[in-house]
PDB file of N, CA and C in Angstrom:
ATOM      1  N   UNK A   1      31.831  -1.824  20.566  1.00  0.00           N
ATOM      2  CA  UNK A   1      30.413  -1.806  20.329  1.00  0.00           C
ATOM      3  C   UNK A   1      29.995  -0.570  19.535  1.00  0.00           C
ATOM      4  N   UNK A   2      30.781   0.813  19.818  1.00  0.00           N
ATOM      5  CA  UNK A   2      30.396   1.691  18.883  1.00  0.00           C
ATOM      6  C   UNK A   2      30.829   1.873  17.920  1.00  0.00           C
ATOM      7  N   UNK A   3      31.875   1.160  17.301  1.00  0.00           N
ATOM      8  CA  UNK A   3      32.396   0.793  16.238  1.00  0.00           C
ATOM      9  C   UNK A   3      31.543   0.149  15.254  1.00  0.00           C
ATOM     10  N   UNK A   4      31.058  -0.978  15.700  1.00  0.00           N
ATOM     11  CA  UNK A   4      29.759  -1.557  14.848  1.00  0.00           C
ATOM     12  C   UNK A   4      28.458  -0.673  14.875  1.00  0.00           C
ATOM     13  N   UNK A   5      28.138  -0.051  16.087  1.00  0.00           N
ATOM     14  CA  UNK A   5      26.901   0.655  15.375  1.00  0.00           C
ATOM     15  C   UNK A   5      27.268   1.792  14.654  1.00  0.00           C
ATOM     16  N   UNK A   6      28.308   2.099  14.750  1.00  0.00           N
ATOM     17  CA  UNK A   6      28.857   3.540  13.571  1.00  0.00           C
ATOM     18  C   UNK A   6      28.861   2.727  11.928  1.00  0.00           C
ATOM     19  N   UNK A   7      29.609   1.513  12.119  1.00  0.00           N
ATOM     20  CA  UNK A   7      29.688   1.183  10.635  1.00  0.00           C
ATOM     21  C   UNK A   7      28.747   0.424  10.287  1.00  0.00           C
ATOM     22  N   UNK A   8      27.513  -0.022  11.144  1.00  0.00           N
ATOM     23  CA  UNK A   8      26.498  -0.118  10.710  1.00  0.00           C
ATOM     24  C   UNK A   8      25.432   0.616   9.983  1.00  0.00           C
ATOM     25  N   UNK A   9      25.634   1.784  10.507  1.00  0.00           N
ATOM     26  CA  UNK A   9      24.581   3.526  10.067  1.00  0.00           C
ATOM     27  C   UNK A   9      25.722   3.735   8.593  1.00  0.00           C
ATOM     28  N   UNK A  10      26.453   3.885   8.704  1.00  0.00           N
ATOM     29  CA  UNK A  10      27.984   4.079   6.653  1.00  0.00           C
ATOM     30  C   UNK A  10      27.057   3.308   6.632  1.00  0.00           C
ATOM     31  N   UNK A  11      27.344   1.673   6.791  1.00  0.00           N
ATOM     32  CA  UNK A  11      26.351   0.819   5.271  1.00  0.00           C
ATOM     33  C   UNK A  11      25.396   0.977   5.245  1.00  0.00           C
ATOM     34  N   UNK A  12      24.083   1.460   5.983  1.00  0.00           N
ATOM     35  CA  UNK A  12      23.358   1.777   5.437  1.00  0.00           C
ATOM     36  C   UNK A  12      23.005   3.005   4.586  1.00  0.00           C
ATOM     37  N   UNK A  13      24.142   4.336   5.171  1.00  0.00           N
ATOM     38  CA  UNK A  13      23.665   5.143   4.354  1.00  0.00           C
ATOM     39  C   UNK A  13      24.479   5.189   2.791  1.00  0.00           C
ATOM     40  N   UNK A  14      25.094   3.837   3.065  1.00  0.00           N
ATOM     41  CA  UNK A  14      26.388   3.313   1.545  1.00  0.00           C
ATOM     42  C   UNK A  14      24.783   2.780   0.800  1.00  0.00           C
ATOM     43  N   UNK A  15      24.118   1.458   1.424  1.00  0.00           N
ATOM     44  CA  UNK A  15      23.019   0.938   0.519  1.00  0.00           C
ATOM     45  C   UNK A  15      21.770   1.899  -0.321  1.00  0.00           C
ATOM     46  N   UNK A  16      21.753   3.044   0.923  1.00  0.00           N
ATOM     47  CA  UNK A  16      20.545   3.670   0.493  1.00  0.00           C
ATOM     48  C   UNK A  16      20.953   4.452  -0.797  1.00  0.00           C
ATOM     49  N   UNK A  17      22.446   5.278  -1.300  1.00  0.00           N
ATOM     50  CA  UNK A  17      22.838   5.876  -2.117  1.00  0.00           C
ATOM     51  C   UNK A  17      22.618   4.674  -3.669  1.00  0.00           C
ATOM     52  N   UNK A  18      22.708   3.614  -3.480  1.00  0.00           N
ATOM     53  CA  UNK A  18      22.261   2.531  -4.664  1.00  0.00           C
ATOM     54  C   UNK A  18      20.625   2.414  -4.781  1.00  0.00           C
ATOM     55  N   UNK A  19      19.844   2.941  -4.207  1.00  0.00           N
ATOM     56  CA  UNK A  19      18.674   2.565  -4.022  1.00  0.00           C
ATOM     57  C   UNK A  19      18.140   3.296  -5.373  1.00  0.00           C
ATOM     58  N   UNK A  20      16.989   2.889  -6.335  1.00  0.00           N
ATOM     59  CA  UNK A  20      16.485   3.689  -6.946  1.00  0.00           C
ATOM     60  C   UNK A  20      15.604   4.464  -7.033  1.00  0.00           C
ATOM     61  N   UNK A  21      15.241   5.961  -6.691  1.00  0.00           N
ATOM     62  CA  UNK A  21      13.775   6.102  -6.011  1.00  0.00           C
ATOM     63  C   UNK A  21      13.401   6.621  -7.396  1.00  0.00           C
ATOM     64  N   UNK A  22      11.967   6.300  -7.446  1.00  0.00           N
ATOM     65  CA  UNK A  22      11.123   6.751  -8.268  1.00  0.00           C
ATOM     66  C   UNK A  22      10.693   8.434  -8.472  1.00  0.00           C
ATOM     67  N   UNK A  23      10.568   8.485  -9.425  1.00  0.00           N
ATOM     68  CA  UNK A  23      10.164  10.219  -9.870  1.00  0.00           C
ATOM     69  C   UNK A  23       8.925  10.388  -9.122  1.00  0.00           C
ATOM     70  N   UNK A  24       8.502  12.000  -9.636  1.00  0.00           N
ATOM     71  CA  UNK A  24       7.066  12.405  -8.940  1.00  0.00           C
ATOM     72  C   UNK A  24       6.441  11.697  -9.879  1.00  0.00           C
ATOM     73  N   UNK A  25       6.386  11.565 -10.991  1.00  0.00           N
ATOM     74  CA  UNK A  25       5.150  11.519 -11.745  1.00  0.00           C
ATOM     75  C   UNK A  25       5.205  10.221 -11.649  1.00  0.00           C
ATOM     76  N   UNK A  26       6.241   8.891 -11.559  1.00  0.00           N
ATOM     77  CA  UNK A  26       5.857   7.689 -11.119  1.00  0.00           C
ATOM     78  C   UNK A  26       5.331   7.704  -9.534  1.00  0.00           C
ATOM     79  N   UNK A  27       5.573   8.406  -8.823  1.00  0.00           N
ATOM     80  CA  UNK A  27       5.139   8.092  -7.223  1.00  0.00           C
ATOM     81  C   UNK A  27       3.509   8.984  -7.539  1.00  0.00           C
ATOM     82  N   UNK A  28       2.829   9.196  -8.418  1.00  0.00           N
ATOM     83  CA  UNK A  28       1.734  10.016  -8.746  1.00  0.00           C
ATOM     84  C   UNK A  28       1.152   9.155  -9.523  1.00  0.00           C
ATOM     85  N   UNK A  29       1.388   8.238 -10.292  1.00  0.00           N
ATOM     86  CA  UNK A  29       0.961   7.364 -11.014  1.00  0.00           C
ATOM     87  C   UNK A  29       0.599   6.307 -10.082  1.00  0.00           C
ATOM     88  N   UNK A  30       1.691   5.874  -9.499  1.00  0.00           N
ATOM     89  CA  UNK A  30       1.232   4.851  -8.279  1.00  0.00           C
ATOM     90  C   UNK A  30       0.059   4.810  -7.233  1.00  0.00           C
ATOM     91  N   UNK A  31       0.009   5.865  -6.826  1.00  0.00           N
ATOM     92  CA  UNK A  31      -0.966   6.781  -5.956  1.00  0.00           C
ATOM     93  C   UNK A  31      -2.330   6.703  -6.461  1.00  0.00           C
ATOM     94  N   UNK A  32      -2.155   6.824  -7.863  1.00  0.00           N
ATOM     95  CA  UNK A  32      -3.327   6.657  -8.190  1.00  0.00           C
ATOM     96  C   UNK A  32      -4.202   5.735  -8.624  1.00  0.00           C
ATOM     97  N   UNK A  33      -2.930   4.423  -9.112  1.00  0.00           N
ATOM     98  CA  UNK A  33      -3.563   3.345  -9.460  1.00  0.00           C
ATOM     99  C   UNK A  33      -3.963   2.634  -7.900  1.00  0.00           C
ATOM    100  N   UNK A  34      -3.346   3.082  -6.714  1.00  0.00           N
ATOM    101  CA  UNK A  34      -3.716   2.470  -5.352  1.00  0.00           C
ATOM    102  C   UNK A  34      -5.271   3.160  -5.062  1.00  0.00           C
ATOM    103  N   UNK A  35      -5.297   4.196  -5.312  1.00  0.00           N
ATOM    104  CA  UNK A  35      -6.662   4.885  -4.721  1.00  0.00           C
ATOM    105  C   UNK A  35      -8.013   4.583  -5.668  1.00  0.00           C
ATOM    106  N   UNK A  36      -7.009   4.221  -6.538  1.00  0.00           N
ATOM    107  CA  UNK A  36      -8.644   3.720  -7.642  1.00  0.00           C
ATOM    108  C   UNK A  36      -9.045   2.310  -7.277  1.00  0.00           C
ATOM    109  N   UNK A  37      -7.869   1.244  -7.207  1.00  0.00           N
ATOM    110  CA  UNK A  37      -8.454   0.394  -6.987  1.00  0.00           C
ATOM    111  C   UNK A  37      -8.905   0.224  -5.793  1.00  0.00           C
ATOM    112  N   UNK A  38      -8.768   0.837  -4.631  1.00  0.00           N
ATOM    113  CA  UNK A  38      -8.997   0.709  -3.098  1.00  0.00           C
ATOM    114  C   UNK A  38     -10.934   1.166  -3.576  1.00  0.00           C
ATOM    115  N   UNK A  39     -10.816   2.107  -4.068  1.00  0.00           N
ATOM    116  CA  UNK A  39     -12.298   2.526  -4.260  1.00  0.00           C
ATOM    117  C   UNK A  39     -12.780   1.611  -4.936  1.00  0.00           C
ATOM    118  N   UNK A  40     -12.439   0.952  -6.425  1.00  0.00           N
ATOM    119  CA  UNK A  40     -13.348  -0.398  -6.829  1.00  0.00           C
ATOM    120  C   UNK A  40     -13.681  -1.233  -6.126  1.00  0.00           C
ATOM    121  N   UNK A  41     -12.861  -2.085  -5.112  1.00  0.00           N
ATOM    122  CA  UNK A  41     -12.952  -2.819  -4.393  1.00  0.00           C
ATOM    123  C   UNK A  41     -13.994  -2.644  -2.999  1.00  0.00           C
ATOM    124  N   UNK A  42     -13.918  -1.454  -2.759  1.00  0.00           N
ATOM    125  CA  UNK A  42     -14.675  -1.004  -1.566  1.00  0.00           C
ATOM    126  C   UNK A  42     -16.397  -1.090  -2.195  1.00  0.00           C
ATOM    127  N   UNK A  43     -16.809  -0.651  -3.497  1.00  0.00           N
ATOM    128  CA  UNK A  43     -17.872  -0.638  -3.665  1.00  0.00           C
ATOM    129  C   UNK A  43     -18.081  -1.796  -4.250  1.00  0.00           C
ATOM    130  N   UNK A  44     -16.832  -3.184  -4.714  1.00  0.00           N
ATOM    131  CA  UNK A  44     -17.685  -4.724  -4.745  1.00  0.00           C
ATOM    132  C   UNK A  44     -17.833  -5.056  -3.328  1.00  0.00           C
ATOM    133  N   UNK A  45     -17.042  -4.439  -2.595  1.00  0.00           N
ATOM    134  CA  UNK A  45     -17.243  -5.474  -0.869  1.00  0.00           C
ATOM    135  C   UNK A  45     -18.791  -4.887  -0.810  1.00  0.00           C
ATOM    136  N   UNK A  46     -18.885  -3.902  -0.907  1.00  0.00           N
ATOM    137  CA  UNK A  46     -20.033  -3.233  -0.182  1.00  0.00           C
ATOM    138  C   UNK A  46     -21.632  -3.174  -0.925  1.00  0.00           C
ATOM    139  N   UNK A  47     -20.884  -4.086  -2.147  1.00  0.00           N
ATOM    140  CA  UNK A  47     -22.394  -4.666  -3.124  1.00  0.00           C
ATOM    141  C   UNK A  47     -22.730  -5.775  -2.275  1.00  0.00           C
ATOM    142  N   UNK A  48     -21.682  -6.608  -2.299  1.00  0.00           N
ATOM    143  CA  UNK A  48     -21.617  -8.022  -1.706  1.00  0.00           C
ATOM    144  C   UNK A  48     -21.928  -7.888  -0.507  1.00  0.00           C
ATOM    145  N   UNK A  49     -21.811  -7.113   0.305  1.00  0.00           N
ATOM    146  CA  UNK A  49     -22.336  -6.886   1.623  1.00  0.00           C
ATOM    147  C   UNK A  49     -24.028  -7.031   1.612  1.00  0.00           C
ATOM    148  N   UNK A  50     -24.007  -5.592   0.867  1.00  0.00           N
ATOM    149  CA  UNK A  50     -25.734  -5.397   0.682  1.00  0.00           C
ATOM    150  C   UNK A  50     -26.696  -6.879   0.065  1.00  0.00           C
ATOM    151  N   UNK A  51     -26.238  -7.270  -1.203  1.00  0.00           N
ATOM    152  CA  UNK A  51     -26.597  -8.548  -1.012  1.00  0.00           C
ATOM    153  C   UNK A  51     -26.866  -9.458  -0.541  1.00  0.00           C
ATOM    154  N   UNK A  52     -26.011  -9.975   0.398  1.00  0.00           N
ATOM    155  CA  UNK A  52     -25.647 -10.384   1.336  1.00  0.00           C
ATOM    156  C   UNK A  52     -26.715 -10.357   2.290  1.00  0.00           C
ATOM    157  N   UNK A  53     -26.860  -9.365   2.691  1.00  0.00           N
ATOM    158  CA  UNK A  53     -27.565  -8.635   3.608  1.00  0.00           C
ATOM    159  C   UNK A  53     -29.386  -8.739   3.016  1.00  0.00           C
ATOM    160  N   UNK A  54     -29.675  -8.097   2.056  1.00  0.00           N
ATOM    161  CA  UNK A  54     -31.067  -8.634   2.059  1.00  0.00           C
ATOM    162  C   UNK A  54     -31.106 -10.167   1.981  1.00  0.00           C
ATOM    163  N   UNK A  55     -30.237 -11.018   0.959  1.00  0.00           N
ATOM    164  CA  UNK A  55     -30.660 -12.224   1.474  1.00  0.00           C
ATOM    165  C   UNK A  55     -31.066 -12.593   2.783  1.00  0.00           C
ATOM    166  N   UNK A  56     -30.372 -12.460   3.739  1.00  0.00           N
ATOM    167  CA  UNK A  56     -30.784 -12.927   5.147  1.00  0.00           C
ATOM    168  C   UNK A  56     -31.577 -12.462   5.661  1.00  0.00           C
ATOM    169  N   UNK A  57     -31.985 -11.064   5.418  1.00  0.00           N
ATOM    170  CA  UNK A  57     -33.463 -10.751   5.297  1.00  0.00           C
ATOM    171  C   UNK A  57     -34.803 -11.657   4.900  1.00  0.00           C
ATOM    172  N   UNK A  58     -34.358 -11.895   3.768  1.00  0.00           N
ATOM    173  CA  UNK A  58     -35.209 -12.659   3.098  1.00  0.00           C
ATOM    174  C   UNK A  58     -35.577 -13.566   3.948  1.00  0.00           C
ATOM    175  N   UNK A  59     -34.433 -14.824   4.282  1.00  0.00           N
ATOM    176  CA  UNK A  59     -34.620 -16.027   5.036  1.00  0.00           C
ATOM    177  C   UNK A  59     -35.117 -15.852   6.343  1.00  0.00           C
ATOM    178  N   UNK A  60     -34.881 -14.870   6.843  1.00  0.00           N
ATOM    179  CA  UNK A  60     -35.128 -14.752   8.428  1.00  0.00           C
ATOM    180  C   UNK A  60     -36.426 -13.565   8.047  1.00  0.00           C
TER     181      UNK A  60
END
């Protein structure tokens, strides 16, 4: 049994050495295209909200 979890932990740390990680300035690029769009999106939900929202005002 500790045979397999030993050569289970090698292949993974065999897979992770193939892995490709990204640079800073791509993991900085990324970051930023996530935080911009998280913010666009937050201020259409939150138009659509308000909208939203006086309409039913309106009706009621």
């Amino acid at each position: 049994m500790f045979k397999k979890i030993g050569r289970y932990f090698r292949d993974c740390v065999l897979e992770m050495k193939k892995v490709s990680w990204p640079g800073r300035a791509e993991v900085l690029q990324s970051a930023k295209i996530v935080i911009l769009s998280t913010i666009v999106f937050a201020i259409i939900l939150g138009l659509v909200d308000f909208v939203l929202l006086r309409g039913l005002y309106l009706v009621f």
